[in-house]
C-alpha atoms as a PDB file:
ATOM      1  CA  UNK A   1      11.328   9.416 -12.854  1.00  0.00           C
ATOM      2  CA  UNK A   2      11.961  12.357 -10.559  1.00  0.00           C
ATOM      3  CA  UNK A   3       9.785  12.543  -7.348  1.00  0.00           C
ATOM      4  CA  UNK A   4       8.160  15.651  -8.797  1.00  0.00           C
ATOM      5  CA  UNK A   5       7.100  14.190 -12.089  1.00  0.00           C
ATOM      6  CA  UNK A   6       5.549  10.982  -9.346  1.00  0.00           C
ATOM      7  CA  UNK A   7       3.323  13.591  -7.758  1.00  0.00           C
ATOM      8  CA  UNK A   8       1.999  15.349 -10.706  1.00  0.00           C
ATOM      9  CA  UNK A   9       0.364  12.330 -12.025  1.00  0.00           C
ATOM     10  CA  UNK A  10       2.560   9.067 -12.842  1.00  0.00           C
ATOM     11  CA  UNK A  11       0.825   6.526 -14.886  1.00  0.00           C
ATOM     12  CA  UNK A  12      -1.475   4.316 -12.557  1.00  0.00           C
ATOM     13  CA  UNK A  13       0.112   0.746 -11.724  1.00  0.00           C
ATOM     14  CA  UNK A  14      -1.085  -1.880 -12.810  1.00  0.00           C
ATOM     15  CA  UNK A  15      -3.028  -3.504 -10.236  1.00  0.00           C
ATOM     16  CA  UNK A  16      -5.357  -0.238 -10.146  1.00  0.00           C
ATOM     17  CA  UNK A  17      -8.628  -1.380 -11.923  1.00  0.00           C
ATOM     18  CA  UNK A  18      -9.543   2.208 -12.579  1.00  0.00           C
ATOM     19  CA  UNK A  19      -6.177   2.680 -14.267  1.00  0.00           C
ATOM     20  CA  UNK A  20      -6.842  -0.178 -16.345  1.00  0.00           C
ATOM     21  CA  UNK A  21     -10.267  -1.281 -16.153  1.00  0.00           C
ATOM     22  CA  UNK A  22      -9.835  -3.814 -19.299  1.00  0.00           C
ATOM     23  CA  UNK A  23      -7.748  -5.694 -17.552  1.00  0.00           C
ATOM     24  CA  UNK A  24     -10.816  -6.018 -14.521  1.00  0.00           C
ATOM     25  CA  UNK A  25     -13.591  -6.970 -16.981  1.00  0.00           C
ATOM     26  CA  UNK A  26     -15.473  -8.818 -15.103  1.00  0.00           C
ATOM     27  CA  UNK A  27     -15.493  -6.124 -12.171  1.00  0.00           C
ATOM     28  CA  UNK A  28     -19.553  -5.093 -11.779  1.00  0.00           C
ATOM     29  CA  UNK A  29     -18.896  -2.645  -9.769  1.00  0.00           C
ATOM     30  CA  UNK A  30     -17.990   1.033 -10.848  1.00  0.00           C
ATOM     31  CA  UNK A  31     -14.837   2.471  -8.686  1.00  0.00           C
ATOM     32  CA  UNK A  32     -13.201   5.582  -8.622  1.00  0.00           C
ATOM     33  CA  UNK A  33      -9.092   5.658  -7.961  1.00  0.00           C
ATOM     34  CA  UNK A  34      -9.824   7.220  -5.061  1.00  0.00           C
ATOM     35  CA  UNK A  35     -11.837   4.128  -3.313  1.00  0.00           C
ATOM     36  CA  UNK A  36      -9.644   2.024  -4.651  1.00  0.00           C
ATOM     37  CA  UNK A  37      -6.972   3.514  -2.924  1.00  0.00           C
ATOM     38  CA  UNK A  38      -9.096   3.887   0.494  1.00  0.00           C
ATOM     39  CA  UNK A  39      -9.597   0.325   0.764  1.00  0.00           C
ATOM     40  CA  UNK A  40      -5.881  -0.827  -0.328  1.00  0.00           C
ATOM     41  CA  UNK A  41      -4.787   1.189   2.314  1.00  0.00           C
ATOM     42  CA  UNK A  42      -7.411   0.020   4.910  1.00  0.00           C
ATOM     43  CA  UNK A  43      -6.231  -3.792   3.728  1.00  0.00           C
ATOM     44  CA  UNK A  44      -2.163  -2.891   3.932  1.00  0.00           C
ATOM     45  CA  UNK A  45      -2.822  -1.629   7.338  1.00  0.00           C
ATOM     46  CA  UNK A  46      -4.354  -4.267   8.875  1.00  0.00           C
ATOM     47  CA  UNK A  47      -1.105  -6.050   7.989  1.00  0.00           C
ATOM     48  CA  UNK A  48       1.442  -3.393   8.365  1.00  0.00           C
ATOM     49  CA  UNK A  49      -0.027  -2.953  12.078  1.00  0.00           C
ATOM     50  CA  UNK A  50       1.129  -6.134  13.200  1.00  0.00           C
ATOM     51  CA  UNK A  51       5.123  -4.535  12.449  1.00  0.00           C
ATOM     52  CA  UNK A  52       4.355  -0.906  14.113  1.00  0.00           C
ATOM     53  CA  UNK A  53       4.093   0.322  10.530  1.00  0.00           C
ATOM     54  CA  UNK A  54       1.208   2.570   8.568  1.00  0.00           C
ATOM     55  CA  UNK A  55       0.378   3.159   5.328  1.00  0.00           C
ATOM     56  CA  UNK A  56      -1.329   6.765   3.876  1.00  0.00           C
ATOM     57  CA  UNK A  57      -2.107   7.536   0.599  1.00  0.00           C
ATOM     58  CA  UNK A  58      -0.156  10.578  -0.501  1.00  0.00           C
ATOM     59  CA  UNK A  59      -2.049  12.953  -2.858  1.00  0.00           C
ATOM     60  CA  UNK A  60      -3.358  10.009  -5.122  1.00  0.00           C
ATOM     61  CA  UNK A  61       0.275   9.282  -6.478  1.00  0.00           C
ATOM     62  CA  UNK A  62       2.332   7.877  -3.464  1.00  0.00           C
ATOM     63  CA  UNK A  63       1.866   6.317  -0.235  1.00  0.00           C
ATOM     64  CA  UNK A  64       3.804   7.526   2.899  1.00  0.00           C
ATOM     65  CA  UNK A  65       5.001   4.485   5.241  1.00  0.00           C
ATOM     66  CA  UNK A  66       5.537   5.267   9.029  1.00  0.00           C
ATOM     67  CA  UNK A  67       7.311   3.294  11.698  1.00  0.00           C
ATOM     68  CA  UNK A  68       5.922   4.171  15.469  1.00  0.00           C
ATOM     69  CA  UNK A  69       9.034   6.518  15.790  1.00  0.00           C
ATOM     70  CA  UNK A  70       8.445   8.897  12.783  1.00  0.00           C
ATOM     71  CA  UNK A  71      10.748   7.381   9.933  1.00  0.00           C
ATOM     72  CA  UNK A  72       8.866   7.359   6.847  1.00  0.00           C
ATOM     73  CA  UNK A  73       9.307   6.509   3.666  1.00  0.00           C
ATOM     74  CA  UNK A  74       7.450   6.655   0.231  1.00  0.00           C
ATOM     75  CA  UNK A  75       6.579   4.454  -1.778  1.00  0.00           C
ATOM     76  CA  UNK A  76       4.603   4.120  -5.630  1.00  0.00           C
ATOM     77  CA  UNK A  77       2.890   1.247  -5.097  1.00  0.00           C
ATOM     78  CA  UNK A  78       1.870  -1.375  -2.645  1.00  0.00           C
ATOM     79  CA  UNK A  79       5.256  -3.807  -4.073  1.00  0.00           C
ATOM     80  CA  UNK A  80       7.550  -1.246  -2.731  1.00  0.00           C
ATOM     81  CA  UNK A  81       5.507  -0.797   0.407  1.00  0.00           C
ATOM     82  CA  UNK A  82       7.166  -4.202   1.610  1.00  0.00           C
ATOM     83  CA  UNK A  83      10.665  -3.528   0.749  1.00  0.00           C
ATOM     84  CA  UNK A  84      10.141   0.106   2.506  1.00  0.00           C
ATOM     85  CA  UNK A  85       8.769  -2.190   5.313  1.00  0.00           C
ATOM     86  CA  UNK A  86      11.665  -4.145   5.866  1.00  0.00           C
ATOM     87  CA  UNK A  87      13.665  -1.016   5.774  1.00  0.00           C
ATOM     88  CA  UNK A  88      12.217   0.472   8.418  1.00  0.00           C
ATOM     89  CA  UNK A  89      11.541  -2.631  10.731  1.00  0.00           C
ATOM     90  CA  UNK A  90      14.969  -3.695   9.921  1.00  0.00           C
ATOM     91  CA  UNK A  91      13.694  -7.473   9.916  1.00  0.00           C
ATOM     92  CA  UNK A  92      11.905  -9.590   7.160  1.00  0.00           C
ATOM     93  CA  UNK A  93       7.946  -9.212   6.959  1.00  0.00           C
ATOM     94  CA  UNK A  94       6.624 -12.115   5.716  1.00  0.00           C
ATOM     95  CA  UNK A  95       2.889 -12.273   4.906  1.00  0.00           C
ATOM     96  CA  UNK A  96       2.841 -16.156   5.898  1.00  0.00           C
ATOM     97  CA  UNK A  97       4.255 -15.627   9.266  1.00  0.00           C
ATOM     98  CA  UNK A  98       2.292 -17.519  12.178  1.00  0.00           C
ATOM     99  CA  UNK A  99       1.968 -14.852  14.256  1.00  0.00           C
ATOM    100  CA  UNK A 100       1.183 -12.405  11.548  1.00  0.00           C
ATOM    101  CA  UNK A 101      -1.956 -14.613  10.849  1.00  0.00           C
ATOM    102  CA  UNK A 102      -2.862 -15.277  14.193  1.00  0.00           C
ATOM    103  CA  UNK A 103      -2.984 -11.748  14.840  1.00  0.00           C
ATOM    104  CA  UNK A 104      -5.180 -11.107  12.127  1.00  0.00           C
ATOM    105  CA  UNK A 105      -7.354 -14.192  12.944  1.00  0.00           C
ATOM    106  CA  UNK A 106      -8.048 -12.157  16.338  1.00  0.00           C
ATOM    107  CA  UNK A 107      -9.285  -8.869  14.704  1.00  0.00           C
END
């Protein structure tokens, strides 16, 4: 898909229980894609923090990943956000690292 067709309105991914709330049944609460999409990011950030990275949603289709320096990179979807993460960091982030947890532990 070209990046144009991405920002005009891909199909949602599949993790996005307002894309596909069958799949989230037994979700009681009513969300828009919007939420949703607030509170991945908040989540992803408290993560992405502990590499010098952040996360913002980009018009409801992407997300634009930043390094402290500027370099960004887009991403669809929180799996590419990791491999963009590594890219940019230029070392392996791995959600079960010590520190990583002890970090988040403290906040």
């Amino acid at each position: 898909m070209c990046s144009l067709c991405g920002v005009l309105g891909g199909r949602g991914h599949w993790t996005e229980s307002a894309s596909t709330p069958e799949a989230f049944a037994s979700r009681h609460d009513a969300t828009t894609r919007r939420r949703e999409r607030q509170q991945r990011t908040q989540i992803a950030n408290r993560v992405l923090k502990h590499y010098g990275l952040s996360l913002s949603d980009w018009s409801g289709a992407s997300y634009i990943l930043a390094n402290r320096t500027g370099r960004t990179a887009i991403v669809n979807n929180l799996s590419e956000v990791w491999i963009a993460a590594e890219d940019l960091t230029r070392s392996e982030c791995d959600p079960l690292d010590e520190t990583l947890i002890a970090d988040l532990g403290a906040r």
